[in-house]
C-alpha atoms as a PDB file:
ATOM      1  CA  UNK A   1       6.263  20.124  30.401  1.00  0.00           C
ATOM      2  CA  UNK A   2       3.538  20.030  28.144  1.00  0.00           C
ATOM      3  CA  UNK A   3       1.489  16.129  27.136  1.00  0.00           C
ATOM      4  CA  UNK A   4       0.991  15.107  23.897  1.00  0.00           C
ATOM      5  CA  UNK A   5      -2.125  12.949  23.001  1.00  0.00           C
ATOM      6  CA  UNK A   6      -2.663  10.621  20.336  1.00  0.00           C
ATOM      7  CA  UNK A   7      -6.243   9.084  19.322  1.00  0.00           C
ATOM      8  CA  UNK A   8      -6.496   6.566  16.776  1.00  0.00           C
ATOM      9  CA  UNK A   9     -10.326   5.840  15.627  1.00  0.00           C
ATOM     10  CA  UNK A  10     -11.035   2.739  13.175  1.00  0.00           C
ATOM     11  CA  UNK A  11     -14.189   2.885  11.033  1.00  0.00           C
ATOM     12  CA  UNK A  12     -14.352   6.734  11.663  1.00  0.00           C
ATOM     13  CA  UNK A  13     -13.828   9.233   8.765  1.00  0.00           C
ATOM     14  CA  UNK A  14     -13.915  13.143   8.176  1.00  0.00           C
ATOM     15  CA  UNK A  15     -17.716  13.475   8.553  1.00  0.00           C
ATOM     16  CA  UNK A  16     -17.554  11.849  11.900  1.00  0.00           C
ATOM     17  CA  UNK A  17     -15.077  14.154  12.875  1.00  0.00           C
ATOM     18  CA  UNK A  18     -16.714  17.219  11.444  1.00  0.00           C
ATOM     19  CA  UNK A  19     -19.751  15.966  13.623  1.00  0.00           C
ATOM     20  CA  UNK A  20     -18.064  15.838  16.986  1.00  0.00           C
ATOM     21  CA  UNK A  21     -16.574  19.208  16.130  1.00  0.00           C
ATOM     22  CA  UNK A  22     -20.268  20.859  15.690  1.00  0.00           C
ATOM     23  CA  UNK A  23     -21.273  19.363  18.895  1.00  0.00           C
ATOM     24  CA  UNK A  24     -18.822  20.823  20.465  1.00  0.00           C
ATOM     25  CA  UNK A  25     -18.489  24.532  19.099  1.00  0.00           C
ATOM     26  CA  UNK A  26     -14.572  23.880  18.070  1.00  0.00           C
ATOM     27  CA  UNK A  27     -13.643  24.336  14.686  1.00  0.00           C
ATOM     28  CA  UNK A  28      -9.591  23.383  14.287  1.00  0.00           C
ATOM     29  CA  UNK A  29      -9.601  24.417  10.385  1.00  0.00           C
ATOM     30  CA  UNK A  30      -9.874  28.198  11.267  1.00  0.00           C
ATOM     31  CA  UNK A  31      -9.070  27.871  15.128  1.00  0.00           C
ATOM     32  CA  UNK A  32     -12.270  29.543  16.217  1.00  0.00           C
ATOM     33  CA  UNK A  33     -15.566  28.596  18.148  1.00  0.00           C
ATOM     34  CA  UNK A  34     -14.642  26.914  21.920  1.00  0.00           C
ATOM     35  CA  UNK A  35     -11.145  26.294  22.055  1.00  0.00           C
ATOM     36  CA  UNK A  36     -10.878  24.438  24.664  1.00  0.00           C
ATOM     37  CA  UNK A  37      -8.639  25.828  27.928  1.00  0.00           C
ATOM     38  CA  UNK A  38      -5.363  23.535  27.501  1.00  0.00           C
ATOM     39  CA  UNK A  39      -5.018  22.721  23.951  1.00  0.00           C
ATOM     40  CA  UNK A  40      -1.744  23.991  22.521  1.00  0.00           C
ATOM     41  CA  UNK A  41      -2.125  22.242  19.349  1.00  0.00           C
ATOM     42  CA  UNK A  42      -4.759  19.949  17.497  1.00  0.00           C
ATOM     43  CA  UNK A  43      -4.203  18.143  13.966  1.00  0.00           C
ATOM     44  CA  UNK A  44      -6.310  15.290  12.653  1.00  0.00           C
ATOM     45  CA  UNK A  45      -7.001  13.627   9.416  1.00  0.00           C
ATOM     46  CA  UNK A  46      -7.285  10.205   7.912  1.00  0.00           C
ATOM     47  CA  UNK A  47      -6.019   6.429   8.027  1.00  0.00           C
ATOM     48  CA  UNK A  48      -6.212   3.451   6.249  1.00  0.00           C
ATOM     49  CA  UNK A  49      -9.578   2.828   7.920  1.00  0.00           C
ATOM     50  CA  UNK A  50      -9.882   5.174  10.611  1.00  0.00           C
ATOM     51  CA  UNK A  51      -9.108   8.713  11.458  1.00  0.00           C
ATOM     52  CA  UNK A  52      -6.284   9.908  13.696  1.00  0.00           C
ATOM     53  CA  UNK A  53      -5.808  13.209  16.208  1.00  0.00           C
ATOM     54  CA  UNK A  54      -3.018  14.163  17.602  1.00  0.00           C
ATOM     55  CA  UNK A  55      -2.815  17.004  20.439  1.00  0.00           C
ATOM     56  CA  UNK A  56      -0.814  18.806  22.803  1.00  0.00           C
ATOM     57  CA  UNK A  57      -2.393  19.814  26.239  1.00  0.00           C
ATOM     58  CA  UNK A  58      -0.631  21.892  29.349  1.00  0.00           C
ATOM     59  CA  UNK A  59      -1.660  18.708  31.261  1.00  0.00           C
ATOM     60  CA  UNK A  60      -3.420  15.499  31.344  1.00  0.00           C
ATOM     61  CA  UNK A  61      -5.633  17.304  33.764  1.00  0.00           C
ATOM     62  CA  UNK A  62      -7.165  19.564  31.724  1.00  0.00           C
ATOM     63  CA  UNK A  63      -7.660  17.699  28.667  1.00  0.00           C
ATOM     64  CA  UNK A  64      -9.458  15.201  31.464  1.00  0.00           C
ATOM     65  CA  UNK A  65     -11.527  17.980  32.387  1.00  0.00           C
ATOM     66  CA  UNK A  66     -11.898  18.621  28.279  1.00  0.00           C
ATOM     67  CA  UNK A  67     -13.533  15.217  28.474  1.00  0.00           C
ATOM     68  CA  UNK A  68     -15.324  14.889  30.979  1.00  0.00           C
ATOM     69  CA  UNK A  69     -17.267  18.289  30.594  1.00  0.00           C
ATOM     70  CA  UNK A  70     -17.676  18.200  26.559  1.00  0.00           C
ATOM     71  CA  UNK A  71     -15.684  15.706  24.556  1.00  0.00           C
ATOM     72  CA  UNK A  72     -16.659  12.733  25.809  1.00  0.00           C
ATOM     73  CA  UNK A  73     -20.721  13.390  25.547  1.00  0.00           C
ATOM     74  CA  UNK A  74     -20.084  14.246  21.891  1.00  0.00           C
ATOM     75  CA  UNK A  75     -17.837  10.988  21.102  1.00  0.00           C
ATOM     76  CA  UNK A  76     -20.596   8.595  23.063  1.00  0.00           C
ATOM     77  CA  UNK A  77     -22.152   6.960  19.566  1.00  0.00           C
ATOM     78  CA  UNK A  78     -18.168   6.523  17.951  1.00  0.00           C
ATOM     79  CA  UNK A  79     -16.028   3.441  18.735  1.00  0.00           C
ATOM     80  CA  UNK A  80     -13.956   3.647  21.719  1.00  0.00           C
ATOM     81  CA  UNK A  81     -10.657   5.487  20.256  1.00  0.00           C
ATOM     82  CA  UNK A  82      -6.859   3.950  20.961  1.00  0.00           C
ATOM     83  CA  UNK A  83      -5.308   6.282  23.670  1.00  0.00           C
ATOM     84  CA  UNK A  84      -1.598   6.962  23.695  1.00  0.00           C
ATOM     85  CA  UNK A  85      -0.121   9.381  25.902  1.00  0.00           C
ATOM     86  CA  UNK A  86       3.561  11.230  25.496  1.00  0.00           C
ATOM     87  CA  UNK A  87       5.873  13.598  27.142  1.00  0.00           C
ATOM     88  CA  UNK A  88       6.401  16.275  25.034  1.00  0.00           C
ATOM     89  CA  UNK A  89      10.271  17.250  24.968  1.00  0.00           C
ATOM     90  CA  UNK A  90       9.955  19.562  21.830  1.00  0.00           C
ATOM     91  CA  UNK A  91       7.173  20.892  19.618  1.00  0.00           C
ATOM     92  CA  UNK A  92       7.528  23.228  16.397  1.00  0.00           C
ATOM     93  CA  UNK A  93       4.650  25.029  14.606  1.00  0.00           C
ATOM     94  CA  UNK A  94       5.921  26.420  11.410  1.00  0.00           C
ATOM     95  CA  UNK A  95       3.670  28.770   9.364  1.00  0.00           C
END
């Protein structure tokens, strides 16, 4: 079973996230650069105030790893997201 991820940023906006992105060689508008080993699914965009991203990892393991190794260097200068955690029981991409 696959775990869903949900980050909620206040004061953070498109720019910031397009920054984070560079740092990190992963561009989720066309799916290319560094995708990172894990991620089944990534979707972001804006708040009243903040900026939200959702994801869905193979585990909380590897999106740890995610972090540790390239994530969490690029976010060090943004406020300290909200972190929610799921089970994912069903997930639908349609194109």
């Amino acid at each position: 079973m696959a775990d869903g991820l949900i980050l909620q940023f206040d004061g953070v906006g498109e720019q910031d996230y397009d920054a984070v992105n560079a740092k990190i060689n992963f561009n989720p508008r066309t799916g290319g650069g560094d995708w990172p080993a894990g991620l089944q699914s990534h979707s972001a965009g804006a708040t009243d105030g903040g900026w939200v991203v959702t994801e869905v990892w193979d585990s909380k393991e590897d999106q740890g790893a995610f972090m540790a190794d390239h994530l969490g260097p690029a976010l060090a200068d943004m406020p300290v997201p909200r972190v929610t955690w799921f089970s994912v029981v069903a997930s639908q991409h349609r194109h």
